[in-house]
Protein backbone atom coordinates (compact mmCIF):
# COMPACT_ATOMS: atom_id res chain seq x y z
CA UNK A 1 126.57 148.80 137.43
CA UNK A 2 128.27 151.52 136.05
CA UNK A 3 131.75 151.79 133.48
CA UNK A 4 134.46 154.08 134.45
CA UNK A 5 134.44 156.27 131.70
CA UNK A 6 136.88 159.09 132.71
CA UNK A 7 139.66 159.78 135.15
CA UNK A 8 141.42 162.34 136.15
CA UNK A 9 145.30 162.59 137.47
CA UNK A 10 147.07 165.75 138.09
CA UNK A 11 144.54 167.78 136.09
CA UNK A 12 145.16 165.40 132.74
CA UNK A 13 141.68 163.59 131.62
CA UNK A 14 142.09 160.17 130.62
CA UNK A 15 138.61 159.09 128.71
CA UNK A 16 137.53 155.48 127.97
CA UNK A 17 135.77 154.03 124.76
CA UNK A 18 134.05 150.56 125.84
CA UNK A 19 132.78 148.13 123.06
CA UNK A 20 130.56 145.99 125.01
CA UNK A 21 132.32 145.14 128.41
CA UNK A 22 135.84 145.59 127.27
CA UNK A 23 138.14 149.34 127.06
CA UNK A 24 138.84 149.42 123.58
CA UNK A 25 140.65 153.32 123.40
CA UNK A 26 141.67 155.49 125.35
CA UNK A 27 141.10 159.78 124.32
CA UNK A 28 142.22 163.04 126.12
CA UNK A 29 140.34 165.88 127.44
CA UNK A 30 139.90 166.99 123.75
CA UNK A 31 138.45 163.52 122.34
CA UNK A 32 142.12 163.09 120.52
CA UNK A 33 142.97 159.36 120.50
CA UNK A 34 145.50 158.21 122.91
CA UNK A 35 145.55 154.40 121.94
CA UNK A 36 143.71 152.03 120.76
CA UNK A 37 143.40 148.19 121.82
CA UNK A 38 142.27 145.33 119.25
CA UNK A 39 140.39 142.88 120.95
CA UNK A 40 139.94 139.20 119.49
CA UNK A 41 140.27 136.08 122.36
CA UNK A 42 141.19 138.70 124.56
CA UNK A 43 143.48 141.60 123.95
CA UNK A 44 145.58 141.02 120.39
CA UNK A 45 147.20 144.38 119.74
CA UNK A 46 147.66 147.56 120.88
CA UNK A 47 148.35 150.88 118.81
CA UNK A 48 149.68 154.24 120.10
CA UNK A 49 151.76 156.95 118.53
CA UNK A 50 151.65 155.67 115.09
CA UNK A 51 152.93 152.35 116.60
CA UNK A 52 151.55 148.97 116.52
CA UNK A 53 152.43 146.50 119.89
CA UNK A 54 151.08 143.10 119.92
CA UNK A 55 149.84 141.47 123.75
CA UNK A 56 150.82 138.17 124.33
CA UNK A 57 149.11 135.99 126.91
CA UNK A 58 149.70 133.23 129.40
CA UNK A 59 146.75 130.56 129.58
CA UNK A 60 144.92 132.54 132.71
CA UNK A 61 144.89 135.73 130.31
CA UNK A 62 147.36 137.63 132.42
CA UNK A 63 149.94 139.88 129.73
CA UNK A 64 153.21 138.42 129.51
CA UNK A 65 154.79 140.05 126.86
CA UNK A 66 154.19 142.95 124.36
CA UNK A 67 156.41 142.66 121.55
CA UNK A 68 157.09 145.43 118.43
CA UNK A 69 156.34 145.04 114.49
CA UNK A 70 159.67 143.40 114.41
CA UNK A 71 158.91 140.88 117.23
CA UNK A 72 161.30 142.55 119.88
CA UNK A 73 160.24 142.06 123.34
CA UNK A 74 159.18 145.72 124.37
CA UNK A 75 157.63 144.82 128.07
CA UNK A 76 157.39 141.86 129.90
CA UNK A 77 155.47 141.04 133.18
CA UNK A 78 155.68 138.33 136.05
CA UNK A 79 152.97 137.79 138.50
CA UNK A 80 151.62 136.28 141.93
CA UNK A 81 148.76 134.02 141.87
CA UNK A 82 147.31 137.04 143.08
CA UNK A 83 148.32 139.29 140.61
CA UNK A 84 150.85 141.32 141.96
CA UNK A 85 153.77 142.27 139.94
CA UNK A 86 156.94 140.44 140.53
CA UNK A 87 158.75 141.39 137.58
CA UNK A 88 158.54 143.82 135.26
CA UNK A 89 160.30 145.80 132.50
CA UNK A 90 158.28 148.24 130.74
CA UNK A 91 159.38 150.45 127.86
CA UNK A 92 155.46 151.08 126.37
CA UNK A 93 153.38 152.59 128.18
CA UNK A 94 150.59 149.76 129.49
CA UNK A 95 147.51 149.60 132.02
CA UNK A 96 146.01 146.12 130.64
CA UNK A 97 148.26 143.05 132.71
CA UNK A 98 147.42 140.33 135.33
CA UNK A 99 143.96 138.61 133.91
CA UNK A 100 143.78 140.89 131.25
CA UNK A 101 142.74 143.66 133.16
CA UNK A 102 143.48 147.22 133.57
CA UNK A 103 145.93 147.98 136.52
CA UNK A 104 145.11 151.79 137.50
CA UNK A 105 148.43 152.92 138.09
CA UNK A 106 147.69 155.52 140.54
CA UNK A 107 146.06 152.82 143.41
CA UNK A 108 147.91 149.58 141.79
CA UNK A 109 144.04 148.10 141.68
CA UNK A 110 142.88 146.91 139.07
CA UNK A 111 139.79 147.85 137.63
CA UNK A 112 136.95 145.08 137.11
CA UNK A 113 134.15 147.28 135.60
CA UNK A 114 131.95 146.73 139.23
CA UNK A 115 134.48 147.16 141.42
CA UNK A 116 138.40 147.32 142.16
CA UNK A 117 140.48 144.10 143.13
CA UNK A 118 143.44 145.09 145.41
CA UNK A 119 146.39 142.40 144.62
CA UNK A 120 148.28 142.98 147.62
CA UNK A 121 145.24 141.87 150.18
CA UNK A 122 143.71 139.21 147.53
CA UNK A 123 140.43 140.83 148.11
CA UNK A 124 138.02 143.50 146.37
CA UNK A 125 137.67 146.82 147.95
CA UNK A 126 134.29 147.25 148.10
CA UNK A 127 131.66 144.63 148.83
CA UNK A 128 129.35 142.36 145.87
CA UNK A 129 126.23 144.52 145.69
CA UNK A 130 124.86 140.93 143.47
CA UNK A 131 125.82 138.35 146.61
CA UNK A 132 128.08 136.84 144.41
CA UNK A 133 130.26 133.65 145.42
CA UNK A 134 129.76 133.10 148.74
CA UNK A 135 129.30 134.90 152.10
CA UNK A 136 132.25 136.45 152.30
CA UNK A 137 131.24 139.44 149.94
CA UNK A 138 135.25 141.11 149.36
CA UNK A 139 136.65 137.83 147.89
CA UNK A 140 137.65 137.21 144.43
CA UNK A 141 136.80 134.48 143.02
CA UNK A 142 136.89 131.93 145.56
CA UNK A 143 140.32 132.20 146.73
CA UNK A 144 141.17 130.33 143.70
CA UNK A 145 142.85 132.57 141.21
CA UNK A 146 144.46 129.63 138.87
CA UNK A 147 141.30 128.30 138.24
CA UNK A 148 139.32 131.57 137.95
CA UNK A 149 139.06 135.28 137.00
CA UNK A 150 136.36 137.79 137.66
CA UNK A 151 136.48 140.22 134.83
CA UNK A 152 132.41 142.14 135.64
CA UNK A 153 133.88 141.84 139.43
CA UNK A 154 130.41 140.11 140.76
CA UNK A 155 131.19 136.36 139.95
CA UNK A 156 133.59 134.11 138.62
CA UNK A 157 134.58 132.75 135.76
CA UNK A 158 136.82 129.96 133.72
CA UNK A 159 140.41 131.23 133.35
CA UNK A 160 141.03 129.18 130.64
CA UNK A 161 138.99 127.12 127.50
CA UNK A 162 139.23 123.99 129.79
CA UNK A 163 135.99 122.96 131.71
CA UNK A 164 135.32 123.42 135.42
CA UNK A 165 134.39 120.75 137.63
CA UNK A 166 131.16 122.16 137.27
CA UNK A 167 130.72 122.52 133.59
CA UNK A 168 132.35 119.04 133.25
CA UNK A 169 129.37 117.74 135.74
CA UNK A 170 126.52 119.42 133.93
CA UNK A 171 128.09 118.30 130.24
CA UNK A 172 128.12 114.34 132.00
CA UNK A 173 124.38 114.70 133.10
């Protein structure tokens, strides 16, 4: 499995800095930094042109809100189970929403480091190389999207701190 480290759009090269699994800045063609993201229990804050932006976060980890230093509401987000935007105002500039994830503006999928989840169809573009779960190999996560997110894009996993059915059966054994 590979990271998408670089893109390019319209001849501008957008480079990606992973820590682990998770995008944590974002450089040019020329290595300059772009922005930067703070990670914690998910994505905490986000800093770009000598501004800080903090993420704020429904239980399922999908980015509801990014406020200013000063608390002022700077974007906000609404989404499908799915994860297709509803609602949206957006005055900083932001790739990281539904699940956490980043939204590749120029395809609206969003990138899940294996593969690319398309909203609109509720299904991943290409198939699970790992057999993930279940035969149908395009569908995320079990048609159940308020119960689970897929962030590696091969198999799925707890949206929330709660316990599954399955963890809670394992813990009772």
């Amino acid at each position: 499995m590979g990271f998408r480290y670089r893109k390019e759009v319209n001849g501008e090269t957008h480079k990606y800095i992973f820590d682990g699994w998770s995008i944590t800045a974002e450089t040019n063609k020329y290595g300059e930094l772009k922005s930067r993201e703070v990670r914690g229990y998910g994505l905490v804050k986000k800093e770009t042109d000598n501004n800080s932006y903090f993420y704020h976060q429904n239980e399922h980890g999908d980015i509801t809100h990014l406020t200013n230093t000063d608390s002022e509401v700077e974007n906000y987000y609404q989404y499908d189970v799915f994860g297709n935007i509803r609602e949206q105002q957006e005055n900083v500039e932001n790739v990281f929403k539904y699940a956490g994830e980043q939204l590749d503006n120029e395809t609206q999928q969003y990138y899940l480091r294996a593969r690319f989840y398309n909203p609109v169809i509720a299904r991943f573009i290409q198939e699970d190389v790992y057999r993930g779960d279940g035969l149908n190999l395009y569908v995320y996560v079990v048609n159940n999207p308020l119960l689970w997110t897929d962030p590696s894009g091969h198999k799925k996993q707890c949206s929330s701190d709660e316990l599954t059915p399955e963890e809670y059966q394992r813990n009772k054994e």
